[in-house]
Protein backbone atom coordinates (compact mmCIF):
# COMPACT_ATOMS: atom_id res chain seq x y z
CA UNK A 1 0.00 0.00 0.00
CA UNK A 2 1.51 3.43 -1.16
CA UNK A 3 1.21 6.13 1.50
CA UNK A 4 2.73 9.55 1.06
CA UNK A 5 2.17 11.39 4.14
CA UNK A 6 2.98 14.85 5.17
CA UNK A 7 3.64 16.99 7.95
CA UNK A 8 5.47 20.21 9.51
CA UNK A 9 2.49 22.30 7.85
CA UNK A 10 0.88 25.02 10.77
CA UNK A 11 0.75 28.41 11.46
CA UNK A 12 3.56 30.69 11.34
CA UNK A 13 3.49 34.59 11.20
CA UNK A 14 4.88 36.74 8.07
CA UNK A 15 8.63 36.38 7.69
CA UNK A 16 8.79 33.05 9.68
CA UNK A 17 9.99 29.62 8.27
CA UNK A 18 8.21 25.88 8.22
CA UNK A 19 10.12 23.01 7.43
CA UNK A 20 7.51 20.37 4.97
CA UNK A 21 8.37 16.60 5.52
CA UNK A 22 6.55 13.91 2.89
CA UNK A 23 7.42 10.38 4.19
CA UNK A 24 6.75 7.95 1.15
CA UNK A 25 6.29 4.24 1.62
CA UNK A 26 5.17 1.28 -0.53
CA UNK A 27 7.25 3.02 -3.52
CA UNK A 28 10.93 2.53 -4.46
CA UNK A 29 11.34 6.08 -3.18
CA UNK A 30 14.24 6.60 -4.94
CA UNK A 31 13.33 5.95 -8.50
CA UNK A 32 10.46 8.77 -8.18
CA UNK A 33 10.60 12.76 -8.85
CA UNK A 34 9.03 14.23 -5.77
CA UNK A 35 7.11 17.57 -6.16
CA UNK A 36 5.42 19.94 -3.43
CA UNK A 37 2.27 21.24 -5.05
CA UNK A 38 -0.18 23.95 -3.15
CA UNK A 39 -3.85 25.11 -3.58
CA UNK A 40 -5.14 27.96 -1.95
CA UNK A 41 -8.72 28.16 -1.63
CA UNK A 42 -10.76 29.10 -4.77
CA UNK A 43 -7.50 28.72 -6.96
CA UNK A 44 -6.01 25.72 -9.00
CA UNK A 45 -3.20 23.70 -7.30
CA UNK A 46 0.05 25.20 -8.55
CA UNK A 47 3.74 23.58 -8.63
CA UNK A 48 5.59 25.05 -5.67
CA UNK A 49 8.80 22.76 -5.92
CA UNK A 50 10.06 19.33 -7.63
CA UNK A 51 13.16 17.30 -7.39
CA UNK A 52 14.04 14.48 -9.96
CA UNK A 53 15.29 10.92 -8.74
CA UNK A 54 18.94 12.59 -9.83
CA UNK A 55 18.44 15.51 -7.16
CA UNK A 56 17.87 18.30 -9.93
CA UNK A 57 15.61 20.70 -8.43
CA UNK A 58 12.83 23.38 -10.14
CA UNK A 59 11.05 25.72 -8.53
CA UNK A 60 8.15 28.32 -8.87
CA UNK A 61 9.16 31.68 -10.37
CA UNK A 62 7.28 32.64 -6.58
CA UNK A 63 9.13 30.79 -4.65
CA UNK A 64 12.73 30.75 -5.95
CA UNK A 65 15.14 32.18 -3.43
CA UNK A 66 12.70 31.37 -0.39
CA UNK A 67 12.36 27.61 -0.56
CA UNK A 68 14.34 25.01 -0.77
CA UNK A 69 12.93 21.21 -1.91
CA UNK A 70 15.52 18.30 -0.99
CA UNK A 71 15.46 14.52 -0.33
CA UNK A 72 16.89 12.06 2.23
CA UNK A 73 16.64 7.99 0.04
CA UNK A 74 17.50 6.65 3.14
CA UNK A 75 14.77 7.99 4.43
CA UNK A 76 12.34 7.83 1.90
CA UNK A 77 11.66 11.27 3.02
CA UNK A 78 11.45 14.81 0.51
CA UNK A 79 11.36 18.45 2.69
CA UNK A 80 10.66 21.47 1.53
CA UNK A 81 11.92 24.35 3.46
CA UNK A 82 9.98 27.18 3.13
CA UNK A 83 11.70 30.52 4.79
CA UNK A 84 10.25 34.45 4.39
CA UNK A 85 6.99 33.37 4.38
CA UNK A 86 4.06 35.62 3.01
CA UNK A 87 0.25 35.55 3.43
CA UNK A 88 0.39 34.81 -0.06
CA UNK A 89 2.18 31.18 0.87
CA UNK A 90 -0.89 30.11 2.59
CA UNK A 91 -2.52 26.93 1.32
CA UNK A 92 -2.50 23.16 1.35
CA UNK A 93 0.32 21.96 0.32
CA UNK A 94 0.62 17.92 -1.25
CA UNK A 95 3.36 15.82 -1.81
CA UNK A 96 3.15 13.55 -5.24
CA UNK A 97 5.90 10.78 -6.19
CA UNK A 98 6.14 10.12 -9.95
CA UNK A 99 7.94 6.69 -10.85
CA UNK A 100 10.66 7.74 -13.59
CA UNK A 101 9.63 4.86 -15.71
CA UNK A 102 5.79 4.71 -15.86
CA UNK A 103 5.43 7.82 -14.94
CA UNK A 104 2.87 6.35 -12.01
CA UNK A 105 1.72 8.95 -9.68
CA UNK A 106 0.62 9.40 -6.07
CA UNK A 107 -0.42 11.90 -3.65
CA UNK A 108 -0.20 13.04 0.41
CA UNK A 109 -3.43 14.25 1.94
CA UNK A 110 -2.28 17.63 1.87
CA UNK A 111 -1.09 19.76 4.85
CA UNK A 112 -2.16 23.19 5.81
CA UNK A 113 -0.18 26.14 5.87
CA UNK A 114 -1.32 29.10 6.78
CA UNK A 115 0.46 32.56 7.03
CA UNK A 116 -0.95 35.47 9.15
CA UNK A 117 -0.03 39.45 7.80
């Protein structure tokens, strides 16, 4: 069973910093890109941050400079490190694994972020 579940998400004032954690499971972690998406409410969900199987990272034009995405294979485990935080940052934010060669995809249950002004 294939279980990507998040955490770290919470409420943090303007400025501040939250540390994401995805734990995957059930996949061969490290033969998957990882990706952070986000969705704020009333708006589509949007590609915050992905890193390949190879480490190669890409990042939203909104985000670069402010987060950094990064994976532990031992620990099955991709972060995303969000610092500078703006009211703007607040959302769900999901974890999906895409297998390199099927291009199979899964997804977290989300986790909440929310940024107060």
């Amino acid at each position: 069973q294939v279980q990507l579940v998040e955490s770290g998400g919470g409420l943090v004032q303007a400025g501040g910093s939250l540390r994401l954690s995805c734990a995957a499971s059930g996949i061969t972690f490290s033969l998957n890109d990882m990706t952070w998406y986000r969705q704020a409410p009333g708006k589509q969900r949007e590609l915050v941050a992905a890193i390949t199987r190879g480490g190669s990272t890409n990042y939203a034009d909104s985000v670069k400079g402010r987060f950094t995405i990064s994976r532990d294979n031992a620990k099955n485990t991709v972060y995303l490190q969000m610092n500078s935080l703006k009211p703007e940052d607040t959302a769900v934010y999901f974890c999906n694994s895409r297998y390199y060669y099927t291009a199979r995809e899964y997804w977290g249950q989300g986790t909440q972020v929310t940024v107060s002004s």
